[in-house]
C-alpha atoms as a PDB file:
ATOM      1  CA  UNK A   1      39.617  10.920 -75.079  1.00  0.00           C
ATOM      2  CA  UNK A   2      41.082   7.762 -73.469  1.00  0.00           C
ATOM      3  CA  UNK A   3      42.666  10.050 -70.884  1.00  0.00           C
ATOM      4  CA  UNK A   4      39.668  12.468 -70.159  1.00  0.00           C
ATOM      5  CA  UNK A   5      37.845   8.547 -69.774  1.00  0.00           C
ATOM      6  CA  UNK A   6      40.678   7.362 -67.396  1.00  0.00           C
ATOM      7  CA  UNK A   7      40.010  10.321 -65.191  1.00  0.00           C
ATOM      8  CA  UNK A   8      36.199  10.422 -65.406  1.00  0.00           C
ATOM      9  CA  UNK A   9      36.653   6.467 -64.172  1.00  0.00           C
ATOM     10  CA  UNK A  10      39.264   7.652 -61.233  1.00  0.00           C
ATOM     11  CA  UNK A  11      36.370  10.337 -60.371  1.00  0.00           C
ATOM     12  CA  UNK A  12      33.807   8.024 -60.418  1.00  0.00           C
ATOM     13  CA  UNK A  13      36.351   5.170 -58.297  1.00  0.00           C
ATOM     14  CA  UNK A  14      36.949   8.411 -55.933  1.00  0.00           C
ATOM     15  CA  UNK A  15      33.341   9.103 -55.601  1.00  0.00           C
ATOM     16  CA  UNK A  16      32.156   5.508 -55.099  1.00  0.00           C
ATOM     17  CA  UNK A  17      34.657   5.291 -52.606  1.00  0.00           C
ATOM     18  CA  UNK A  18      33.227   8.015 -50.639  1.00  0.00           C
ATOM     19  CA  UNK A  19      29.963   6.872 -51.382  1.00  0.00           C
ATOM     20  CA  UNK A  20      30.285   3.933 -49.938  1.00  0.00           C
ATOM     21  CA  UNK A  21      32.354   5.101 -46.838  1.00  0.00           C
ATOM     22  CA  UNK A  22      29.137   7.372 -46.105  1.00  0.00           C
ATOM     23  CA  UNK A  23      26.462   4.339 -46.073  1.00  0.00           C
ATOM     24  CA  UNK A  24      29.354   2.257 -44.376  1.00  0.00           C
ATOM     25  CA  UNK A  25      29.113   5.119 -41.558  1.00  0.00           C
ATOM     26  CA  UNK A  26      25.173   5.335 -41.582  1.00  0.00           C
ATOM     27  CA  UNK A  27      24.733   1.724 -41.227  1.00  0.00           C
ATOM     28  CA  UNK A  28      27.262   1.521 -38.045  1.00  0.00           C
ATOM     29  CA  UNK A  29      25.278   4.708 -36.895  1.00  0.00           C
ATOM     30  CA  UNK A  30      22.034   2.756 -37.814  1.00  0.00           C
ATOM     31  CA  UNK A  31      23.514  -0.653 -36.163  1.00  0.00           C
ATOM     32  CA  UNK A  32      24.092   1.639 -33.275  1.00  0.00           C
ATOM     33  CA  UNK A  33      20.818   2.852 -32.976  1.00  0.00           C
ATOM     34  CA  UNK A  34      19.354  -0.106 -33.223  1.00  0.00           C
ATOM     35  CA  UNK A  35      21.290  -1.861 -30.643  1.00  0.00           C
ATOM     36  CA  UNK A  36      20.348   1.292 -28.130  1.00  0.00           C
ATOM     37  CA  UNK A  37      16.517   0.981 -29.250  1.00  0.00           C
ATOM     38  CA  UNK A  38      16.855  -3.238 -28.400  1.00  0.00           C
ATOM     39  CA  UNK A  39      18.281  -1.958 -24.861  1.00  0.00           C
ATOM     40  CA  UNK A  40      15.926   0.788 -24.030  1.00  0.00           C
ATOM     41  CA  UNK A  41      13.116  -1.934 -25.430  1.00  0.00           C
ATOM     42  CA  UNK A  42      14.327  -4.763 -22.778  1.00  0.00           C
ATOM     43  CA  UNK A  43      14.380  -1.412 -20.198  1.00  0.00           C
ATOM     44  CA  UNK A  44      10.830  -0.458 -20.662  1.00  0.00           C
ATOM     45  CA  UNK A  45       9.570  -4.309 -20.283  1.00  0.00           C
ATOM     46  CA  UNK A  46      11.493  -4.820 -17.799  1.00  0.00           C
ATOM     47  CA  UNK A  47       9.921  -1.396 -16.122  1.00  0.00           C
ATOM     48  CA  UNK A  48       6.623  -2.845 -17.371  1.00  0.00           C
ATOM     49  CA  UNK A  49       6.676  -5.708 -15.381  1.00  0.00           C
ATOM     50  CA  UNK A  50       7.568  -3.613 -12.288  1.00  0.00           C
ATOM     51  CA  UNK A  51       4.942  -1.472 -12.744  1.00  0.00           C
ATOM     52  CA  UNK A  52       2.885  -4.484 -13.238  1.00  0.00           C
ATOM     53  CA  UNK A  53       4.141  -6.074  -9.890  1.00  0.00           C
ATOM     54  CA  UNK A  54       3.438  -3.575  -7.745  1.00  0.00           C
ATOM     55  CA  UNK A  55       0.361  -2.105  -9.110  1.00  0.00           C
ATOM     56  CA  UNK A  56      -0.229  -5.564  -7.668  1.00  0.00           C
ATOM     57  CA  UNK A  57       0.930  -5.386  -4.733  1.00  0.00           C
ATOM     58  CA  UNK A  58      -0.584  -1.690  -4.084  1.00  0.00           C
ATOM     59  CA  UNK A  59      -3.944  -3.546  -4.777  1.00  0.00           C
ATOM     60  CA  UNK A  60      -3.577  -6.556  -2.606  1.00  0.00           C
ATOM     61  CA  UNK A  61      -2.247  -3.625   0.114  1.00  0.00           C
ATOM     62  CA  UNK A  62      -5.704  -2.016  -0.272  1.00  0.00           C
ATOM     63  CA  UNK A  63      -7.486  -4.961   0.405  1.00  0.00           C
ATOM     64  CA  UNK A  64      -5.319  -5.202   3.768  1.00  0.00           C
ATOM     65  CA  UNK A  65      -6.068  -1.891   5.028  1.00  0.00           C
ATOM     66  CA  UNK A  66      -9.625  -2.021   3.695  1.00  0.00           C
ATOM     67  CA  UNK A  67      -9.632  -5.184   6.109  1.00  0.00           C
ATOM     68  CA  UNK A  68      -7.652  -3.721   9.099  1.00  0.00           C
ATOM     69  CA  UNK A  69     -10.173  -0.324   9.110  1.00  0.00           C
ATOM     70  CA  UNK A  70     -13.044  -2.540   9.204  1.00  0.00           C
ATOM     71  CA  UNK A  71     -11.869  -4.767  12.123  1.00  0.00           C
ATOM     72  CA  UNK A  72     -10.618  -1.288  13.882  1.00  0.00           C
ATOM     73  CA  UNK A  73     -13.719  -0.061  13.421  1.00  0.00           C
ATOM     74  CA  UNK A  74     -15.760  -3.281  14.693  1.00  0.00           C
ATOM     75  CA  UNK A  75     -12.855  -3.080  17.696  1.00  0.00           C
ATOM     76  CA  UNK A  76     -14.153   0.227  18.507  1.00  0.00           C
ATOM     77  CA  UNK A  77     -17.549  -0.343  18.668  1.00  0.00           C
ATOM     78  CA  UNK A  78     -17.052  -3.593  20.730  1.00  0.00           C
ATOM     79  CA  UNK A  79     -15.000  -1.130  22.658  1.00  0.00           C
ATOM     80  CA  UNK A  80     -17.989   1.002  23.349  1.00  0.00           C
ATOM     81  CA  UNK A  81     -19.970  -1.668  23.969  1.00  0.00           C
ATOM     82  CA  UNK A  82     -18.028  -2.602  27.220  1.00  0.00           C
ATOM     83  CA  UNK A  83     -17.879   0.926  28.174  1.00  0.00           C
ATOM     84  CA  UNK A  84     -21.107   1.292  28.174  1.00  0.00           C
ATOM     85  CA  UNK A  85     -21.414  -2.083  29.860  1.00  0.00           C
ATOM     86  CA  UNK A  86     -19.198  -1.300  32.804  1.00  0.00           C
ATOM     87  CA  UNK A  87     -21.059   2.059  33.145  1.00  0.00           C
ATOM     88  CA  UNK A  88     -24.170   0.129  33.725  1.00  0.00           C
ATOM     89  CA  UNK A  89     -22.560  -1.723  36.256  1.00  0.00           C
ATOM     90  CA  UNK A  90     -21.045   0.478  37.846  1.00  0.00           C
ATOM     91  CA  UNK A  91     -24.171   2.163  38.722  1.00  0.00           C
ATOM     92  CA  UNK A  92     -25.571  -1.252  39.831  1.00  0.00           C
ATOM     93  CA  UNK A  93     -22.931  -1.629  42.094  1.00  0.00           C
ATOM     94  CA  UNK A  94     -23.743   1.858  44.074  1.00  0.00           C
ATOM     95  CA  UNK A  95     -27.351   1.040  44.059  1.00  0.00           C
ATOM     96  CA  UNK A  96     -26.989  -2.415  45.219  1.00  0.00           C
ATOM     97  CA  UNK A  97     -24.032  -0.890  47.786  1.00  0.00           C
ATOM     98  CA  UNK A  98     -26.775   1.838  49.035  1.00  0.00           C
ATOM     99  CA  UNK A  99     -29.659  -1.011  49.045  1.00  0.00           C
ATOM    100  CA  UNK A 100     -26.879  -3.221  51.621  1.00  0.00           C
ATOM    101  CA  UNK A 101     -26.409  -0.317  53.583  1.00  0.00           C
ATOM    102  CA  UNK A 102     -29.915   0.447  53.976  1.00  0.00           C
ATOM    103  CA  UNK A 103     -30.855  -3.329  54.891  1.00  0.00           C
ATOM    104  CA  UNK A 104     -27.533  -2.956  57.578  1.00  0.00           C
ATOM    105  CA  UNK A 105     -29.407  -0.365  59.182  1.00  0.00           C
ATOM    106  CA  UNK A 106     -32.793  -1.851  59.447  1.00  0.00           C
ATOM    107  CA  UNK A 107     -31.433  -5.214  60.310  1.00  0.00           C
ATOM    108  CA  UNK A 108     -29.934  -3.197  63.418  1.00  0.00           C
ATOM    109  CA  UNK A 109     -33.050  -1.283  64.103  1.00  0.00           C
ATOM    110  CA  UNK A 110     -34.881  -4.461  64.118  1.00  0.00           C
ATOM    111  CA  UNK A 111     -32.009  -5.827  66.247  1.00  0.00           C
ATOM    112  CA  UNK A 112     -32.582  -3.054  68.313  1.00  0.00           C
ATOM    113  CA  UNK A 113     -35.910  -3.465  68.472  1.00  0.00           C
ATOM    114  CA  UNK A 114     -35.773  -7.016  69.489  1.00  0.00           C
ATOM    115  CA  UNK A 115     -33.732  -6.404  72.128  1.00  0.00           C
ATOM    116  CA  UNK A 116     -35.641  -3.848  73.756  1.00  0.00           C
ATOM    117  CA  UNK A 117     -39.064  -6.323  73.402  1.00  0.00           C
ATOM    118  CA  UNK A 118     -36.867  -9.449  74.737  1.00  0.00           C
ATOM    119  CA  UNK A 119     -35.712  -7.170  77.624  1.00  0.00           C
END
């Protein structure tokens, strides 16, 4: 009895041992784990803020361009504007160049005629 006692206690020494060298193993896998889950963790806020920065900076970009089509667009229509201005005046000029010729040539006629009265 004492021996069949001594080698249930070795069996049970043997399988304690074992026992414990499996949770010894699952806690350094578990220690593991949770040293890669508190560096994927700093990962994802750092990412966060990132993400957070630029969706930022997209937004304050928006604002820009918003800013830039509107002036491009006043631009173009002050653009027009002179077009349309120097158009105008451009015809004024021919009719006032016509209207200068025209008084040339009566000025003359009456300088003609002036002559030919004083003669």
């Amino acid at each position: 009895l004492v021996d069949n006692v001594t080698t249930q206690d070795v069996k049970i020494s043997r399988l304690s041992t074992h026992f414990f060298g499996h949770v010894n193993s699952a806690q350094s896998e578990i220690d593991n784990l949770t040293g890669t889950l508190l560096d994927q963790q700093s990962i994802i806020e750092s990412q966060a803020s990132t993400i957070s920065a630029l969706n930022t900076t997209a937004q304050q970009q928006q604002g820009r361009i918003e800013l830039l089509e509107f002036n491009l667009d006043d631009q173009q229509h002050t653009t027009q504007q002179q077009q349309a201005t120097i158009e105008s005046q451009a015809t004024t000029i021919i009719a006032l160049s016509t209207t200068a010729q025209q008084q040339q040539q009566h000025i003359e006629q009456l300088e003609s005629s002036l002559d030919a009265f004083n003669a």
